[in-house]
C-alpha atoms as a PDB file:
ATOM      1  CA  UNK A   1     -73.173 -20.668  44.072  1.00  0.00           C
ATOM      2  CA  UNK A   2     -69.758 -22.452  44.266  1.00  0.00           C
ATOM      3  CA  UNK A   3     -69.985 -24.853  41.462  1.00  0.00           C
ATOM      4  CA  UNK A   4     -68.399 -27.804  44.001  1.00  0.00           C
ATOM      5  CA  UNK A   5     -71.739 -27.209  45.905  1.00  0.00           C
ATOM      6  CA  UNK A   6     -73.811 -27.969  42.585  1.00  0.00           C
ATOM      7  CA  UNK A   7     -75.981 -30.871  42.451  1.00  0.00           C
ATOM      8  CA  UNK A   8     -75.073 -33.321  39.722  1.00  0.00           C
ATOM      9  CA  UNK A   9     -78.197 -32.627  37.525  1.00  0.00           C
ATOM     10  CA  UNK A  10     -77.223 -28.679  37.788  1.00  0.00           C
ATOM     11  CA  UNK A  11     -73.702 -29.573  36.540  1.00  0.00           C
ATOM     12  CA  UNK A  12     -75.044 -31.914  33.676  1.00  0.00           C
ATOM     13  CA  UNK A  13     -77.915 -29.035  32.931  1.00  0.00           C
ATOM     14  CA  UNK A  14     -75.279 -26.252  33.156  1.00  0.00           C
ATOM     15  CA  UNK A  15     -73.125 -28.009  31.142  1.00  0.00           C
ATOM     16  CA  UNK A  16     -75.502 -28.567  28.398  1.00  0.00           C
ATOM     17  CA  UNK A  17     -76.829 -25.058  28.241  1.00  0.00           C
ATOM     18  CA  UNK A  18     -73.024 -23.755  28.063  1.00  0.00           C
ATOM     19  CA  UNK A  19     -72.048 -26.170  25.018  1.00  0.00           C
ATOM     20  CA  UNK A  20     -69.562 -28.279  27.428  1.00  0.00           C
ATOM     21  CA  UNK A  21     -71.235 -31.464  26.266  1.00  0.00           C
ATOM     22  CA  UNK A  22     -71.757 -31.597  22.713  1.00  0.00           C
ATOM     23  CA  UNK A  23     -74.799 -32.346  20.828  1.00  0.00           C
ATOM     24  CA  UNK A  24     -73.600 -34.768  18.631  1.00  0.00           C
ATOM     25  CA  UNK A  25     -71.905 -36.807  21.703  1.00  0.00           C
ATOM     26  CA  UNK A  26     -73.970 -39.690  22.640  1.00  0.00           C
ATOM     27  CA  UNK A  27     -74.406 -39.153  26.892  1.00  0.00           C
ATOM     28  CA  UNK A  28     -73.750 -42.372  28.699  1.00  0.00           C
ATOM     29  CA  UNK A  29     -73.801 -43.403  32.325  1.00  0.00           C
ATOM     30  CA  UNK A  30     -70.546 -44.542  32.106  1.00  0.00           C
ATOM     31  CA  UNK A  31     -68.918 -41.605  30.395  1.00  0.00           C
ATOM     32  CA  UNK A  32     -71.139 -39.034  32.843  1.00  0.00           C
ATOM     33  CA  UNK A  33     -69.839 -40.570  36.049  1.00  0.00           C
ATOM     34  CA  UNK A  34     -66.459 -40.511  35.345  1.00  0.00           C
ATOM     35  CA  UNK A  35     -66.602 -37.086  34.311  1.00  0.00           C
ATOM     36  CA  UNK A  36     -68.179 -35.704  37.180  1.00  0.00           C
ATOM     37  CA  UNK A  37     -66.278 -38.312  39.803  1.00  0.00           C
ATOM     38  CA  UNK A  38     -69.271 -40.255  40.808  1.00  0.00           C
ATOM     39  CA  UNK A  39     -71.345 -43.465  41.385  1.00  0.00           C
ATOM     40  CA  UNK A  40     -73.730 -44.068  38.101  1.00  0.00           C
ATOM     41  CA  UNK A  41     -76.959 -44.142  40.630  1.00  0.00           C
ATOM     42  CA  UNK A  42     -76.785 -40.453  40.517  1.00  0.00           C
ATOM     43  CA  UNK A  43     -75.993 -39.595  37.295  1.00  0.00           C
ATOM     44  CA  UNK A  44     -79.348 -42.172  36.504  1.00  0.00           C
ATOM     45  CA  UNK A  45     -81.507 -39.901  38.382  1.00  0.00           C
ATOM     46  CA  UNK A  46     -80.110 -36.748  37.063  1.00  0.00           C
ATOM     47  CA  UNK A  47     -80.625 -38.190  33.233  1.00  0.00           C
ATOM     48  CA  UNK A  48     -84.241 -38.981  34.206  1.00  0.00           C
ATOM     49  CA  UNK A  49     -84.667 -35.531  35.177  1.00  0.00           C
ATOM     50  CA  UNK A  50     -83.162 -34.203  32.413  1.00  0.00           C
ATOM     51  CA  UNK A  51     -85.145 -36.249  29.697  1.00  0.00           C
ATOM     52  CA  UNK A  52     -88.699 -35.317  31.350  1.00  0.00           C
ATOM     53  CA  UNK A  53     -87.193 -31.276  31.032  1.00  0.00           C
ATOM     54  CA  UNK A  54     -86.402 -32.227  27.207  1.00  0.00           C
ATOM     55  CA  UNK A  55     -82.868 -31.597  27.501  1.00  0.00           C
ATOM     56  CA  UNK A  56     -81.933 -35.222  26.069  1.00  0.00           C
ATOM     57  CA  UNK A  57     -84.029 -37.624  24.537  1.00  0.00           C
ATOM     58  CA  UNK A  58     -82.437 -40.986  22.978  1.00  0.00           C
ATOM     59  CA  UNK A  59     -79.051 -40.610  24.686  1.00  0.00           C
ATOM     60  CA  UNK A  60     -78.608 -37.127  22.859  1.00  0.00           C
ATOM     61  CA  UNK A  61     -78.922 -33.496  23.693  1.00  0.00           C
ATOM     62  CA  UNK A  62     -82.410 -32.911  22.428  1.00  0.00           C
ATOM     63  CA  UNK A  63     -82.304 -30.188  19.284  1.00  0.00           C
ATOM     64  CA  UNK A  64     -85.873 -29.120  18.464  1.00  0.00           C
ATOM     65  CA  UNK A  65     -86.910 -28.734  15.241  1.00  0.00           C
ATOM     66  CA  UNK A  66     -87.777 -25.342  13.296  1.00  0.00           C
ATOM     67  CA  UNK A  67     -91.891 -26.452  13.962  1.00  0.00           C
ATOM     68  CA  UNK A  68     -90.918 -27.244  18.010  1.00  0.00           C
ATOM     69  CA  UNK A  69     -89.124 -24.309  18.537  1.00  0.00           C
ATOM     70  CA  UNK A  70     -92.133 -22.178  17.166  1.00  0.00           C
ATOM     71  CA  UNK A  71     -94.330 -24.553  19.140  1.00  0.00           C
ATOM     72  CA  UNK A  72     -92.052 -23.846  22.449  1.00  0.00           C
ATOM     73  CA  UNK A  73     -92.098 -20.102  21.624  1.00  0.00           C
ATOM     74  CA  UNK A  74     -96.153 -20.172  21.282  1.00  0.00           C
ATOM     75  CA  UNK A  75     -96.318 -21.375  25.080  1.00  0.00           C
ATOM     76  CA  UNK A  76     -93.166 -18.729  25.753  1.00  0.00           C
ATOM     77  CA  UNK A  77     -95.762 -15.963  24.726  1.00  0.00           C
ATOM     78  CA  UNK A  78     -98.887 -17.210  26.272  1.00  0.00           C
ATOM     79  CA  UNK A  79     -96.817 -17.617  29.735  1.00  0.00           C
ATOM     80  CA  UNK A  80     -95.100 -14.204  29.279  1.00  0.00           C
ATOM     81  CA  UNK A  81     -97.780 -12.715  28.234  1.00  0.00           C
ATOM     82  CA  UNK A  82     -99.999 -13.707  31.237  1.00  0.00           C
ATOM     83  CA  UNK A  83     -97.644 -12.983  33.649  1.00  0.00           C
ATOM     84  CA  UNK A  84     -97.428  -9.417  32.406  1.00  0.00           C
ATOM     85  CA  UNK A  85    -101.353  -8.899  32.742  1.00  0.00           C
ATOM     86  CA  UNK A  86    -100.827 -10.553  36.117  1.00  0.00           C
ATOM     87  CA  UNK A  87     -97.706  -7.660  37.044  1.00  0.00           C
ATOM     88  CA  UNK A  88     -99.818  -4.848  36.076  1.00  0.00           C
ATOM     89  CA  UNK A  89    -101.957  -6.060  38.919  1.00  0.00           C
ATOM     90  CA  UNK A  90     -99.941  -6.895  41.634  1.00  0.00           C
ATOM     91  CA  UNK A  91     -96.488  -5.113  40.631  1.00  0.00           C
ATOM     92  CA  UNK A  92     -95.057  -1.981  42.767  1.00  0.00           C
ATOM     93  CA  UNK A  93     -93.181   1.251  42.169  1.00  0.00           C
ATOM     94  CA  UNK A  94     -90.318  -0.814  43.622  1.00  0.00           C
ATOM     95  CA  UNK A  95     -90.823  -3.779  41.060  1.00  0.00           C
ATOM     96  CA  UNK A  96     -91.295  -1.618  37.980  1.00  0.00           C
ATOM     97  CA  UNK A  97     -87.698   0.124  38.780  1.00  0.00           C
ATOM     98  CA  UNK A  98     -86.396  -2.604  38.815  1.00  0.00           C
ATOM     99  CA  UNK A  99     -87.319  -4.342  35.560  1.00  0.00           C
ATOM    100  CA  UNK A 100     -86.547  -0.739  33.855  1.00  0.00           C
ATOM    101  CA  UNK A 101     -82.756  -1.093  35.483  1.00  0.00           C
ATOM    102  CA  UNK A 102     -82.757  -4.412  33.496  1.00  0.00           C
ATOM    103  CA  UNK A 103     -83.137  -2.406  30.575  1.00  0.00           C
ATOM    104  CA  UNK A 104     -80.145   0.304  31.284  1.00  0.00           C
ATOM    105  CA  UNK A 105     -77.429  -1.754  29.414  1.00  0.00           C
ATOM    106  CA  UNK A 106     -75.649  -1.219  26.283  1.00  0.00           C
ATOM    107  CA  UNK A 107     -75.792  -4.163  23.786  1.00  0.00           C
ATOM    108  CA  UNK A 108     -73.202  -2.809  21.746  1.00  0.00           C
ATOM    109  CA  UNK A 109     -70.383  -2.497  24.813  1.00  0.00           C
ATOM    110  CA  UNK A 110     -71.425  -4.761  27.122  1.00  0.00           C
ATOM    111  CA  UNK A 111     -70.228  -8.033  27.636  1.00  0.00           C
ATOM    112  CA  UNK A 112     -72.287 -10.802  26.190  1.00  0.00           C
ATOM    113  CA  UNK A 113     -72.780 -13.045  29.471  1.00  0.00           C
ATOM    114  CA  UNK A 114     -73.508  -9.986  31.300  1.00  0.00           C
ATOM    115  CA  UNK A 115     -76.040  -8.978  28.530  1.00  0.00           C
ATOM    116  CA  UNK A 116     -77.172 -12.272  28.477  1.00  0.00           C
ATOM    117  CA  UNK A 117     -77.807 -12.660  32.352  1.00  0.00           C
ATOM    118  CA  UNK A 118     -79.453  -8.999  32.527  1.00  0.00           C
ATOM    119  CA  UNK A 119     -81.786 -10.170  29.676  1.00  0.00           C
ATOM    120  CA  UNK A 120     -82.489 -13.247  31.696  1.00  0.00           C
ATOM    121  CA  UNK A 121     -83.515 -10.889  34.818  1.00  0.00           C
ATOM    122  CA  UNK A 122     -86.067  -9.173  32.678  1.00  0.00           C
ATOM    123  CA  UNK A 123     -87.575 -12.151  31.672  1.00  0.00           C
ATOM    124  CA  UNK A 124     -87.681 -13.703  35.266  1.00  0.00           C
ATOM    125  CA  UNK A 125     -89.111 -10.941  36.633  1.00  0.00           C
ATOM    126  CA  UNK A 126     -91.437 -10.689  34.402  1.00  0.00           C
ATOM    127  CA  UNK A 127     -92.890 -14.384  34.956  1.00  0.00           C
ATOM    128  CA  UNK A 128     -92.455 -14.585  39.039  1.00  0.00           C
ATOM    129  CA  UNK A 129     -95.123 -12.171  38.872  1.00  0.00           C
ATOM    130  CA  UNK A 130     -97.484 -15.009  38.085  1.00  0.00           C
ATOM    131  CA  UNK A 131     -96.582 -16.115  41.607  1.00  0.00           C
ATOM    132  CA  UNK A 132     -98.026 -19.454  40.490  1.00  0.00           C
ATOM    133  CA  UNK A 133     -95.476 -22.586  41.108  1.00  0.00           C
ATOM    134  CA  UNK A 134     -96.872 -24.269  38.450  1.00  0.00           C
ATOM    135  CA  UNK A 135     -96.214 -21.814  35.715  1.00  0.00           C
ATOM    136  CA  UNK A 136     -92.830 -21.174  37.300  1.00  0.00           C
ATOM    137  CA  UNK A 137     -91.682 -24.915  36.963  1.00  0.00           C
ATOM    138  CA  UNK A 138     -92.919 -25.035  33.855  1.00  0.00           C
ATOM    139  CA  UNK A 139     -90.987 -22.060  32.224  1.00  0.00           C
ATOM    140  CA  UNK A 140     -87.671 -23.267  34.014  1.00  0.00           C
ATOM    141  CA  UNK A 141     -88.447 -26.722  31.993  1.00  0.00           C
ATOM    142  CA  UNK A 142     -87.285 -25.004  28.788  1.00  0.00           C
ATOM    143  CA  UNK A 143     -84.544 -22.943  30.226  1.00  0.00           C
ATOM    144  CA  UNK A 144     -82.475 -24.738  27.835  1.00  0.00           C
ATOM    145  CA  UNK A 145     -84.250 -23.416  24.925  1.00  0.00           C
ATOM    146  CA  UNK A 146     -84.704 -20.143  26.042  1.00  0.00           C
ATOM    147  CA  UNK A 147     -80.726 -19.430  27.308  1.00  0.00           C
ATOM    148  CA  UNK A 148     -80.082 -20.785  23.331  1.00  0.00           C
ATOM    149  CA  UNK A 149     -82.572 -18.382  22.034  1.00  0.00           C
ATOM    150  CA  UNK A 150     -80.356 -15.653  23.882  1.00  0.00           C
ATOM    151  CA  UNK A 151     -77.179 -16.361  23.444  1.00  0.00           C
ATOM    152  CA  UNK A 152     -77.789 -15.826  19.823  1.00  0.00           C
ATOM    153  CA  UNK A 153     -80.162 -12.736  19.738  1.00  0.00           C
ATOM    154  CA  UNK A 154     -77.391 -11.449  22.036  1.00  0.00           C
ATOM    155  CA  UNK A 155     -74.255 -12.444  20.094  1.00  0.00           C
ATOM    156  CA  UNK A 156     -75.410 -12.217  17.155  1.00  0.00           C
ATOM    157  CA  UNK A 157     -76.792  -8.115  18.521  1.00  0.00           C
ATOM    158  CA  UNK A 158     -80.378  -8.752  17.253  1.00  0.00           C
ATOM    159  CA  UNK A 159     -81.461  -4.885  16.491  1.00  0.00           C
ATOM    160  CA  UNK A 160     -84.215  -3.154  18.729  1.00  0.00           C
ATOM    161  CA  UNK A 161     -83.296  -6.202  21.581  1.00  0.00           C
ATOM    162  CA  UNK A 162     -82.971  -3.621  24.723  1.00  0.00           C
ATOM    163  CA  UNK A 163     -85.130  -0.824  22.966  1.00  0.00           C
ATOM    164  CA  UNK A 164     -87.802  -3.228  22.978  1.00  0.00           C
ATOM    165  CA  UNK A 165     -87.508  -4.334  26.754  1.00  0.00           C
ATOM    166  CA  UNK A 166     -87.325  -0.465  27.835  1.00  0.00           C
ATOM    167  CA  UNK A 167     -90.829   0.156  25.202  1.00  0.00           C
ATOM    168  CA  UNK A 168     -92.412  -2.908  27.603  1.00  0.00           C
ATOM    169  CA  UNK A 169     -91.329  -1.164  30.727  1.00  0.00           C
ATOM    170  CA  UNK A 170     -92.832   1.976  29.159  1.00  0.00           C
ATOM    171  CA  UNK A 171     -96.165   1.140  29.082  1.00  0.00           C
ATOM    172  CA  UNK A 172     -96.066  -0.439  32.106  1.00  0.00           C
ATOM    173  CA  UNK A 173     -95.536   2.524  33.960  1.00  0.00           C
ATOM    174  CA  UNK A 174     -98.289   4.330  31.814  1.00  0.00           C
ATOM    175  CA  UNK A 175    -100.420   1.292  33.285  1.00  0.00           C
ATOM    176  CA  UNK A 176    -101.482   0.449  29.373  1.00  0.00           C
ATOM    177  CA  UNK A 177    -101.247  -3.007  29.727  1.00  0.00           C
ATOM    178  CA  UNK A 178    -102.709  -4.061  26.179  1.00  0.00           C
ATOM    179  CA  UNK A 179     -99.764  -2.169  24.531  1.00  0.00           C
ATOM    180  CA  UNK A 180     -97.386  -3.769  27.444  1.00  0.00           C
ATOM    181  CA  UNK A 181     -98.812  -7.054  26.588  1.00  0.00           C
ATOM    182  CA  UNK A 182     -98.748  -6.711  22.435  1.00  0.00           C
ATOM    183  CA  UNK A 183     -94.919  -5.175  22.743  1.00  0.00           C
ATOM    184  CA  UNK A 184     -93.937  -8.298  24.904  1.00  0.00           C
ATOM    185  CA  UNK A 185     -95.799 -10.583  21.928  1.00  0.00           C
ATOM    186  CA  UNK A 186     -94.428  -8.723  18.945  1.00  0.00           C
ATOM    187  CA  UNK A 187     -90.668  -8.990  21.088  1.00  0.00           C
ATOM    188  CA  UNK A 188     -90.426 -12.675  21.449  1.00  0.00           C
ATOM    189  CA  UNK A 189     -91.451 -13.360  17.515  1.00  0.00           C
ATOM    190  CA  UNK A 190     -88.544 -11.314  16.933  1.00  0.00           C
ATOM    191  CA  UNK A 191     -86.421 -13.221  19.082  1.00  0.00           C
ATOM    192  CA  UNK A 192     -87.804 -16.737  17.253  1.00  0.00           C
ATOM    193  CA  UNK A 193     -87.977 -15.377  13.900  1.00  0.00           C
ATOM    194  CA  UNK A 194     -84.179 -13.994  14.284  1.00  0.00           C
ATOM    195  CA  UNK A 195     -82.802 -17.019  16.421  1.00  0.00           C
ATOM    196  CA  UNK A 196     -84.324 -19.609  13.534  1.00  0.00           C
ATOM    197  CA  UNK A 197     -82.553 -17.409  10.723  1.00  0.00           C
ATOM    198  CA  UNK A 198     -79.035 -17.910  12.627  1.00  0.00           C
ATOM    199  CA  UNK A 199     -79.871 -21.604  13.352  1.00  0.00           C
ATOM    200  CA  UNK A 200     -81.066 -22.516  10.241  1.00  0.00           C
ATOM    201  CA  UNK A 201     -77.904 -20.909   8.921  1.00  0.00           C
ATOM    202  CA  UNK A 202     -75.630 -22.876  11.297  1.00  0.00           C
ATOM    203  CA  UNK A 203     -77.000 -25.731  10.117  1.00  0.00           C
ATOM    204  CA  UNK A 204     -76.763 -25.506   6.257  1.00  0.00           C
ATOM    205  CA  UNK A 205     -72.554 -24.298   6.746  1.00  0.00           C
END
């Protein structure tokens, strides 16, 4: 999508999930519409948006803490997890090639928005197969978190990332769902435990 044909809550939400507005940088009305060349009305509606999605709260960029991210990551697994049971049902030949092709990338020459958007596919995929609007909208609610959690697992080449993904797609195609299901678990605690190292290190430099 051309960005000019972007809704101003996509460019504020895009902007926040690429770093362009900064976390310690309180977010006014003011300062928002002249940035983006518009009327304050919607920039207002955008903000409300944003704040019920948990992007800011207070005026800020909203930075979980260590016990929210784990608490974020416990619904993560519980949605992941039941969409997988759900694609072992209703997925098809044609589905499982294609989350496997999401797994045919190299994390140590690729480049890290490409890595980062193939990892992204995976995850999608994974969770449209609950084919339930209501999960759906929820798990695009903390898209913020999640696209943090990979940008760091990704630049940061957390070990096992892709092997993982391809050990998932594995078992789905020996239709051994409990082992899908427990790889897809044990996978996203890595991805907490090894994002909260980095950020917890960030934060003490």
């Amino acid at each position: 999508m051309n960005t000019n044909e972007l809704t101003i809550y996509q460019k504020i939400r895009n902007d926040i999930i690429s770093g362009a507005l900064k976390k310690d940088e309180k977010i006014t009305e003011a300062k928002l519409a002249k940035k983006y060349e518009v009327s304050r009305t919607p920039i207002r509606e955008a903000l409300k948006q944003l704040e019920l999605e948990y992007f800011i709260k207070n005026s800020y960029i909203f930075i979980p803490t260590t016990e929210e991210y784990r608490q974020i990551f416990e619904m993560r697994i519980l949605l992941e997890t039941h969409a997988l049971k759900k694609a072992a049902i209703v997925y098809t030949d044609a589905d499982l090639e294609e989350l496997k092709s999401y797994t045919e990338i190299d994390m140590n020459q690729g480049h890290e928005d490409k890595i980062i958007a193939t990892n992204d596919k995976f995850h999608q995929k994974i969770i449209a197969a609950t084919r339930n609007q209501f999960i759906l909208d929820t798990y695009q609610k903390y898209k913020s978190f999640i696209y943090l959690f990979s940008q760091t697992v990704i630049y940061q080449r957390r070990p096992g990332l892709i092997e993982e993904h391809r050990e998932i797609v594995d078992a789905l195609f020996d239709r051994n769902i409990d082992l899908a299901v427990s790889l897809l678990e044990t996978h996203l605690k890595n991805d907490l435990e090894f994002s909260l190292y980095y950020l917890d290190f960030k934060k003490s430099e």
